[in-house]
C-alpha atoms as a PDB file:
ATOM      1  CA  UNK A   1      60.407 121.118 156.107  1.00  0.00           C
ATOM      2  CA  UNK A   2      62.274 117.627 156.294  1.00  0.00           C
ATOM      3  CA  UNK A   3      58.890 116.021 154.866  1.00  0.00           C
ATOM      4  CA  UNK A   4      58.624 118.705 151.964  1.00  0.00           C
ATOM      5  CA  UNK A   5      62.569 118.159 150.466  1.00  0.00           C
ATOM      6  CA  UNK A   6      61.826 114.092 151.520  1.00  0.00           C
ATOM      7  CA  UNK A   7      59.084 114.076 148.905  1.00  0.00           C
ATOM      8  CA  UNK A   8      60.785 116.550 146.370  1.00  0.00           C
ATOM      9  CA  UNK A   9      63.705 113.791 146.396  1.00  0.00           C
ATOM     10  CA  UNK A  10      61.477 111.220 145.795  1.00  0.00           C
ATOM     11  CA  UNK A  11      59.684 112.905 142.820  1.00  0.00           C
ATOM     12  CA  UNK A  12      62.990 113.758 141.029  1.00  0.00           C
ATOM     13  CA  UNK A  13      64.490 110.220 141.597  1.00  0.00           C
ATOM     14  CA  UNK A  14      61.410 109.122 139.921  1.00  0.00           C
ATOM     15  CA  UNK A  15      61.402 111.333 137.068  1.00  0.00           C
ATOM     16  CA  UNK A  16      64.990 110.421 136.154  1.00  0.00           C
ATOM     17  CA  UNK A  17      64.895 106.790 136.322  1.00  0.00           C
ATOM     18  CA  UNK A  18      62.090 107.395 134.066  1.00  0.00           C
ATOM     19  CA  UNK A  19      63.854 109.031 131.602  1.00  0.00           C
ATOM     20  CA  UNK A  20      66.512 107.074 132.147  1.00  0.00           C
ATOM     21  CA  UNK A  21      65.022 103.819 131.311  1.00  0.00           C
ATOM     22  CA  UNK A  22      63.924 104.646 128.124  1.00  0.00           C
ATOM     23  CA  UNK A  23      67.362 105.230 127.038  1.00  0.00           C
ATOM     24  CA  UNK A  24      68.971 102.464 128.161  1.00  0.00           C
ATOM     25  CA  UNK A  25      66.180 100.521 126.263  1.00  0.00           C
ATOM     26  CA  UNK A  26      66.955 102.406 122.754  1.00  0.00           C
ATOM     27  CA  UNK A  27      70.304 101.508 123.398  1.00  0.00           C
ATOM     28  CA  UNK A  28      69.494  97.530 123.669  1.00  0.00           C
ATOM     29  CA  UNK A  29      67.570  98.274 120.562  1.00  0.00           C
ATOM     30  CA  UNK A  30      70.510  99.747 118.319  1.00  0.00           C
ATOM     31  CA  UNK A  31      73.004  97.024 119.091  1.00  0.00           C
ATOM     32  CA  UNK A  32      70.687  94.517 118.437  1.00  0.00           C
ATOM     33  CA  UNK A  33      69.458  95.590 115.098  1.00  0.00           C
ATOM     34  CA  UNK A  34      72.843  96.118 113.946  1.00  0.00           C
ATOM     35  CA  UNK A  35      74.516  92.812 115.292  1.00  0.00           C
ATOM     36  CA  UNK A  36      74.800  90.569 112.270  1.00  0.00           C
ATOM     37  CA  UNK A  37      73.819  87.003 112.375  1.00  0.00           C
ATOM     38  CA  UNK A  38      76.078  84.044 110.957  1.00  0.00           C
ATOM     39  CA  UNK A  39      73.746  81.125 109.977  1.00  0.00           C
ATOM     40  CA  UNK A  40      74.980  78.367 108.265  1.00  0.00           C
ATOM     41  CA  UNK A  41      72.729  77.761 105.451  1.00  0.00           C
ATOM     42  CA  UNK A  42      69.167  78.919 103.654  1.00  0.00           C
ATOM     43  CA  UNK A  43      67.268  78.272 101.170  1.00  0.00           C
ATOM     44  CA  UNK A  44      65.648  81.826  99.532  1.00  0.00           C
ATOM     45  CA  UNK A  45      62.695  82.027  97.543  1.00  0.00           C
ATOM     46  CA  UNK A  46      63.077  86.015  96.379  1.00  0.00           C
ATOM     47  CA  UNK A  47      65.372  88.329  97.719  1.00  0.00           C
ATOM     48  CA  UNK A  48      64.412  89.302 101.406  1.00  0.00           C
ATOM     49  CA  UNK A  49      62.248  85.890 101.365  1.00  0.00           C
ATOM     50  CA  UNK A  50      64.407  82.745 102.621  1.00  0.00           C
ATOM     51  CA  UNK A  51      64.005  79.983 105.252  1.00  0.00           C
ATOM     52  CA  UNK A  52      67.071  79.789 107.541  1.00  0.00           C
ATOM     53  CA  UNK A  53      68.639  83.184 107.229  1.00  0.00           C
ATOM     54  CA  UNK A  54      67.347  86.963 106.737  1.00  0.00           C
ATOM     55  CA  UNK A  55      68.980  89.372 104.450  1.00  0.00           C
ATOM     56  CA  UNK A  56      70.977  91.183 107.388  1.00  0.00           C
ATOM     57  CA  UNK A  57      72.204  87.286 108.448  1.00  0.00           C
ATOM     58  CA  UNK A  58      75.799  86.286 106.637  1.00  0.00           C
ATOM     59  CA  UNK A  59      75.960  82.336 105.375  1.00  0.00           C
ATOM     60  CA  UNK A  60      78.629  80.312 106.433  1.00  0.00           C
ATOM     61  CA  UNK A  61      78.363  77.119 104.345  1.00  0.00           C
ATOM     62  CA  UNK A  62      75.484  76.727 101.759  1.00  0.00           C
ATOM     63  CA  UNK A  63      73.068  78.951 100.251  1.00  0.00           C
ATOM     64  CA  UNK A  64      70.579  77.607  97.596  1.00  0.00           C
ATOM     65  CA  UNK A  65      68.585  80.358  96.112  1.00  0.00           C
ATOM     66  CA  UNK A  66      65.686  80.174  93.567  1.00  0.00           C
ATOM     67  CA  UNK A  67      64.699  83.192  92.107  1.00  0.00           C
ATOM     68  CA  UNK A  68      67.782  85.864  93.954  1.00  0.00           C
ATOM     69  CA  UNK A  69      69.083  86.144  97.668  1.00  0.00           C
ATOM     70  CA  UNK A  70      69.742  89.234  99.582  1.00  0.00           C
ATOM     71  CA  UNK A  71      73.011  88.208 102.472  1.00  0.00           C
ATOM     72  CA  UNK A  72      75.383  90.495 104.574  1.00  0.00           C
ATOM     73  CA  UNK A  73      78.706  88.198 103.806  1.00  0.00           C
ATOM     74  CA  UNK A  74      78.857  84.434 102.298  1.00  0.00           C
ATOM     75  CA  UNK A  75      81.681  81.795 103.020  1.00  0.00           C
ATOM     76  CA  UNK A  76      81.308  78.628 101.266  1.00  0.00           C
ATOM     77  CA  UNK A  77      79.429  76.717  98.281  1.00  0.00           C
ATOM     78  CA  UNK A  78      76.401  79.403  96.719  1.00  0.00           C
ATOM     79  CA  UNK A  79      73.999  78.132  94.052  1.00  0.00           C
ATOM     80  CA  UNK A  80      71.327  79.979  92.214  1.00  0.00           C
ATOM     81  CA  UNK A  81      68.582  79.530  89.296  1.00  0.00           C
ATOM     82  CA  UNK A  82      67.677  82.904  88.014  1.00  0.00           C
ATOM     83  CA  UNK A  83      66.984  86.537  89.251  1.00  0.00           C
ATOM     84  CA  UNK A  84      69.404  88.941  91.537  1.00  0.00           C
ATOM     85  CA  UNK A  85      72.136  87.818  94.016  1.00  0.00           C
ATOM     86  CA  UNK A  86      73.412  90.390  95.996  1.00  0.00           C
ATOM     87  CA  UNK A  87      76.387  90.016  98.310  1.00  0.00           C
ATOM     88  CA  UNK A  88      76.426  93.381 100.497  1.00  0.00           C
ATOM     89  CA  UNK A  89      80.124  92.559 101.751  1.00  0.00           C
ATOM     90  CA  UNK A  90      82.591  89.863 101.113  1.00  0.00           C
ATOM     91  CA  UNK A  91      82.374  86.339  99.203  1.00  0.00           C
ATOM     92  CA  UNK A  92      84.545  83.764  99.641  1.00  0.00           C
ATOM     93  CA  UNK A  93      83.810  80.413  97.652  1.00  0.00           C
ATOM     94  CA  UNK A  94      82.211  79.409  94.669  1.00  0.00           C
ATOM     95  CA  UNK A  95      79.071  80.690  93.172  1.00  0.00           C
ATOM     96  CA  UNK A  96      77.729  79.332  90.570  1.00  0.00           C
ATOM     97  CA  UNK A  97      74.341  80.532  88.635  1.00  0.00           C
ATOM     98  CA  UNK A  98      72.450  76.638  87.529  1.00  0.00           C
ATOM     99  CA  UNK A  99      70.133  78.833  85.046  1.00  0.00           C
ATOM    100  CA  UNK A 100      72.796  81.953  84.022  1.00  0.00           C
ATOM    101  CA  UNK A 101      70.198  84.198  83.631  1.00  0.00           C
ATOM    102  CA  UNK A 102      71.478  86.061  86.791  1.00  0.00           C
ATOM    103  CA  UNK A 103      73.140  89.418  87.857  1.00  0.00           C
ATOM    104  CA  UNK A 104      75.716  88.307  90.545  1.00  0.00           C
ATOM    105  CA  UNK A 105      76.451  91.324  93.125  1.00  0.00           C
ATOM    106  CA  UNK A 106      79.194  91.408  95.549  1.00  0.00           C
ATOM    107  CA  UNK A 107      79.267  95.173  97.065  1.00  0.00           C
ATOM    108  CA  UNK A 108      82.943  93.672  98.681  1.00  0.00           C
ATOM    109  CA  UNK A 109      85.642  91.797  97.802  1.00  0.00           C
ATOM    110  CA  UNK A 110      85.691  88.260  95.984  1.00  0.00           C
ATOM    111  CA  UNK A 111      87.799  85.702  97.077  1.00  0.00           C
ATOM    112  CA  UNK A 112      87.032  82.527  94.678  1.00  0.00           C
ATOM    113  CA  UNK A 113      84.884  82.079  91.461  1.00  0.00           C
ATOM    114  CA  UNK A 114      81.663  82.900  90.124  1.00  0.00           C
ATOM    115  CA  UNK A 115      80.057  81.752  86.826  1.00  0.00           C
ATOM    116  CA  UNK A 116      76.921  84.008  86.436  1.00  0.00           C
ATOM    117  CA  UNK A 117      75.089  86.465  83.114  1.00  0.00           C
ATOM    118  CA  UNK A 118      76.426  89.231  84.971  1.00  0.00           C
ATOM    119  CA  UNK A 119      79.164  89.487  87.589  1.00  0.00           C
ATOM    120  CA  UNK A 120      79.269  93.005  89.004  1.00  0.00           C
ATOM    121  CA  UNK A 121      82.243  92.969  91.350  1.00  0.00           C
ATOM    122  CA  UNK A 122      82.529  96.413  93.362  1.00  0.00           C
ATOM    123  CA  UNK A 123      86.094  95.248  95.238  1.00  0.00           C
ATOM    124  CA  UNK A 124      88.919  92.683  94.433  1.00  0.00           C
ATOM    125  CA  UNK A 125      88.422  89.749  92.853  1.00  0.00           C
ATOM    126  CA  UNK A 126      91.161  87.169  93.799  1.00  0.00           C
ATOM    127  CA  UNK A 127      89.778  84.064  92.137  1.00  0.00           C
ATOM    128  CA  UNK A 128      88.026  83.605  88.643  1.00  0.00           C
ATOM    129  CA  UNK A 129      84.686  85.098  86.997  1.00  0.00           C
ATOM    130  CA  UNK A 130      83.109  83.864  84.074  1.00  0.00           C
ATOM    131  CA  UNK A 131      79.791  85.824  82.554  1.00  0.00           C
ATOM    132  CA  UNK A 132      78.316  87.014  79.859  1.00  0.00           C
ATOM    133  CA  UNK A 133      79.091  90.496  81.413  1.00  0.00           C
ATOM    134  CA  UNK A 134      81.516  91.446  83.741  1.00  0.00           C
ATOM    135  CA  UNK A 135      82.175  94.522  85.534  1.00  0.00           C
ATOM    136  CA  UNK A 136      85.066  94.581  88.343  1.00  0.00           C
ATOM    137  CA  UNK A 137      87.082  97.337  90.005  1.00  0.00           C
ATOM    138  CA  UNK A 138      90.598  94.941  90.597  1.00  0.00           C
ATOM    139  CA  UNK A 139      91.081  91.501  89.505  1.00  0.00           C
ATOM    140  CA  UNK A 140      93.942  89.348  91.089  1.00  0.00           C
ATOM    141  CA  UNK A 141      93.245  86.885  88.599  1.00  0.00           C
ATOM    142  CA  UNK A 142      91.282  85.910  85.575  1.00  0.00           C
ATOM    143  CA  UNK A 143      88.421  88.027  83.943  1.00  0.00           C
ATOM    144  CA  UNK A 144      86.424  85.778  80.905  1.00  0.00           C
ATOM    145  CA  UNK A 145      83.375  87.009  79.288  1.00  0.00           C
ATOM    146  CA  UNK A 146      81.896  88.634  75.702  1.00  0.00           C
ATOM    147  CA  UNK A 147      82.369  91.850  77.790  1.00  0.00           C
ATOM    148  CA  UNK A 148      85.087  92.960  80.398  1.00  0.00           C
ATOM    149  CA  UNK A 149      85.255  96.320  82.053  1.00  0.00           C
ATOM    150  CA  UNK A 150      87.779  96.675  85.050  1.00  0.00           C
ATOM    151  CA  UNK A 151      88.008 100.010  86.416  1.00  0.00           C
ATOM    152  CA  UNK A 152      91.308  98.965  88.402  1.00  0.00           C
ATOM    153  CA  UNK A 153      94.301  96.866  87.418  1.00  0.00           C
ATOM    154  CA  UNK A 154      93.919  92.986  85.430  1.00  0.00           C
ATOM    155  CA  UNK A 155      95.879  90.520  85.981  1.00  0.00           C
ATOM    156  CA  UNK A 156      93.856  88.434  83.139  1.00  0.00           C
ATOM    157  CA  UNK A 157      91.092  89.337  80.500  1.00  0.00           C
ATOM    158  CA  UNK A 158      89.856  87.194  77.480  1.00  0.00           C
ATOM    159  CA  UNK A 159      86.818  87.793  75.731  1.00  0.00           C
ATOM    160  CA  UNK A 160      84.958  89.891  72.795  1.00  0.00           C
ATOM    161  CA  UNK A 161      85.799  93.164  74.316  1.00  0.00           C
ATOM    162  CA  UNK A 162      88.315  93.899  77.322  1.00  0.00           C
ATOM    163  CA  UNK A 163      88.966  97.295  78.273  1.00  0.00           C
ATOM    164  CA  UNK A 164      91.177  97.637  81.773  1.00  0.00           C
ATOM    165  CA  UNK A 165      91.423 101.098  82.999  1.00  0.00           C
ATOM    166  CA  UNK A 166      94.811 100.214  84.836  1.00  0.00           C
ATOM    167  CA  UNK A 167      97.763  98.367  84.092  1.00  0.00           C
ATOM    168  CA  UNK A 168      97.006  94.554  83.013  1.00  0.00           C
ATOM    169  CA  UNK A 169      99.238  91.691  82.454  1.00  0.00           C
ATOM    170  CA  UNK A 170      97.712  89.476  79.688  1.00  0.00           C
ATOM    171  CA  UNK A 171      94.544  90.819  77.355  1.00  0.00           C
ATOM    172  CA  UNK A 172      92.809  87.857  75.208  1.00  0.00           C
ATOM    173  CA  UNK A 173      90.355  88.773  72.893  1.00  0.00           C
ATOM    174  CA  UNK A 174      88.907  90.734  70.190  1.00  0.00           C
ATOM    175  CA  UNK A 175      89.227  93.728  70.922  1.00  0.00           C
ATOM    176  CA  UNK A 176      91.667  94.565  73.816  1.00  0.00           C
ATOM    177  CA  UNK A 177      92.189  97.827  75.404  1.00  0.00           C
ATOM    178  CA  UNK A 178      93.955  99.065  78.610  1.00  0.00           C
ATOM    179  CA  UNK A 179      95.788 102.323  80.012  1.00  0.00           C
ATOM    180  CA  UNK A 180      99.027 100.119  80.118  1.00  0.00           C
ATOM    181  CA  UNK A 181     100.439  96.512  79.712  1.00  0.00           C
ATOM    182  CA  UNK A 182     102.910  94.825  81.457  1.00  0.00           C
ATOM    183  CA  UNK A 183     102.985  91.920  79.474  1.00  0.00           C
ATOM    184  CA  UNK A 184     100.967  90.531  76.457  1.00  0.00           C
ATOM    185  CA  UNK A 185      97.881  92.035  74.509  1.00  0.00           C
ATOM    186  CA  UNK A 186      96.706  89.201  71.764  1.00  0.00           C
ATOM    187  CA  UNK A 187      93.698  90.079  69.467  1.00  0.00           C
ATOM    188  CA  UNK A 188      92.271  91.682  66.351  1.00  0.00           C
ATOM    189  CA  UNK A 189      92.793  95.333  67.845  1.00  0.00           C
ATOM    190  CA  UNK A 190      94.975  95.987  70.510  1.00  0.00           C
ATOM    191  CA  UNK A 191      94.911  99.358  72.082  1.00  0.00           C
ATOM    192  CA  UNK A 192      97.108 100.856  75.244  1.00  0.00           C
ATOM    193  CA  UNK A 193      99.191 104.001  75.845  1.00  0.00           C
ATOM    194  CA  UNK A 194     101.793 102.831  77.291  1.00  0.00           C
ATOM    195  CA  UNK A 195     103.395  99.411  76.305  1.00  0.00           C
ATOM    196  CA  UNK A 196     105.628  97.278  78.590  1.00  0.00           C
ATOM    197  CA  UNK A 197     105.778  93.919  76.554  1.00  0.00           C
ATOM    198  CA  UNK A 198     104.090  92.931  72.838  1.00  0.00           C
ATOM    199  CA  UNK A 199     101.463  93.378  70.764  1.00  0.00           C
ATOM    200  CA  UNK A 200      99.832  90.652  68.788  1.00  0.00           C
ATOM    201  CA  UNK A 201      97.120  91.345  66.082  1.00  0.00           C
ATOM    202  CA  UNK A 202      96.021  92.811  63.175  1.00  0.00           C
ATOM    203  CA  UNK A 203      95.937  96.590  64.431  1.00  0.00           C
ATOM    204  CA  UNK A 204      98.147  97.074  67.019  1.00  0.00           C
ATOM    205  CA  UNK A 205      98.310 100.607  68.997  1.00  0.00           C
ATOM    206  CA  UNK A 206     100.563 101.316  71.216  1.00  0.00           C
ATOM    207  CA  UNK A 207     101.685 105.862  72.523  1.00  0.00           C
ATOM    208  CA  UNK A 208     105.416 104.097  73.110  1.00  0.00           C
ATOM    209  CA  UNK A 209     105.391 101.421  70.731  1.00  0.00           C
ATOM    210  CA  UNK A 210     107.919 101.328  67.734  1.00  0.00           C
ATOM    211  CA  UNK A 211     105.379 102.790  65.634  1.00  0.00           C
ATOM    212  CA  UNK A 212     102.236 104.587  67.122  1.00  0.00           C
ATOM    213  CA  UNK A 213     100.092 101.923  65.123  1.00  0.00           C
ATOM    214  CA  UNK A 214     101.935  98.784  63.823  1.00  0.00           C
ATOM    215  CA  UNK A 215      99.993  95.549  62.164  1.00  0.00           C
ATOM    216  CA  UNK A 216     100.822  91.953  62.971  1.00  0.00           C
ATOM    217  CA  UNK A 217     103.552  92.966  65.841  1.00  0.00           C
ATOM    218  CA  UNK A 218     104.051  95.914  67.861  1.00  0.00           C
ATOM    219  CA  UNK A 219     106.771  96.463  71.357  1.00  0.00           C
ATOM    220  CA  UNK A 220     108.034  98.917  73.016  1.00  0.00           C
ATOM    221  CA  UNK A 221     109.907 101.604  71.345  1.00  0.00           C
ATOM    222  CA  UNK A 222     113.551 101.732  73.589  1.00  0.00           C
ATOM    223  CA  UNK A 223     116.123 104.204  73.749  1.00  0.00           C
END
């Protein structure tokens, strides 16, 4: 009888370290494909192809990247030629596209500049962009291109066509439109609904402005 419930403990101490193990080993797996990697620098061919980094590594310093790059995070000095750089978190530095035939993609926040034929900014920009194109969803800062859409709040726009969803604090260009200004609009049409400062251009419309339209000058209508 001892011999019989000897072996039965041996055969289920067997079977659950082997299940066991297995686990354990899954486990290992998960954290390690998920742990991201800081390197330092790379040099990318295409995005996904680079020497130095992968696309799940973040760059600390440099990246130099010939036709797009594919990076978790970047800190530091970013250069590319042509093609797609995509930014799946945060930038912090300067990125600057040699060729601007580029769409620059930061899926996080950007703290710095970036000169690039498209700058598609899905956080906060606290720096400076400059593109043909820009699309941002807050800008703590400046906004300059033919085309500006913010779907936040401005601090800055200039360009051929501005159009801030929010509130913004000084619109340059053409044709300027935002939800409301706390400051300045300058251009050939100026457009807002509500109006917490002047008006500058040829057409000027303003919901609380002195008139509803008003050439030349238009302010806020007070009580």
């Amino acid at each position: 009888m001892r011999k019989i419930l000897l072996g039965t403990t041996l055969i289920l101490g067997t079977v659950a370290y082997g299940e066991t193990a297995p686990i354990e080993k899954t486990i290992v797996d998960v954290i390690g494909v998920n742990e991201i990697k800081e390197k330092s620098a790379q040099l990318s061919i295409l995005p996904g192809i680079s020497l130095g980094a992968s696309k799940d590594d973040s760059i600390s310093k440099f990246s130099f990247n010939l036709l797009g790059a594919t990076n978790k995070n970047v800190t530091g000095l970013d250069l590319s030629l042509v093609g797609i750089r995509t930014v799946e978190g945060n930038f912090k530095g300067q990125h600057l596209s040699l060729i601007p035939i580029e769409k620059f993609t930061v899926k996080g926040d950007l703290n710095g500049g970036s000169f690039s034929l498209w700058n598609d900014i899905e956080g906060t920009v606290s720096g400076s962009v400059f593109g043909l194109v820009n699309t941002v969803n807050d800008a703590n800062g400046g906004v300059a291109g033919l085309v500006n859409l913010v779907k936040g709040n401005a601090t800055s726009t200039s360009g051929l066509v501005s159009i801030v969803d929010g509130n913004v604090n000084q619109q340059f260009g053409f044709i300027n439109r935002a939800d409301s200004v706390s400051g300045v609009q300058i251009g050939f049409v100026n457009s807002t609904r509500n109006l917490d400062g002047v008006q500058i251009g040829l057409v000027n419309h303003a919901t609380n402005g002195v008139l509803p339209v008003l050439p030349l000058v238009n302010f806020r209508k007070t009580i």
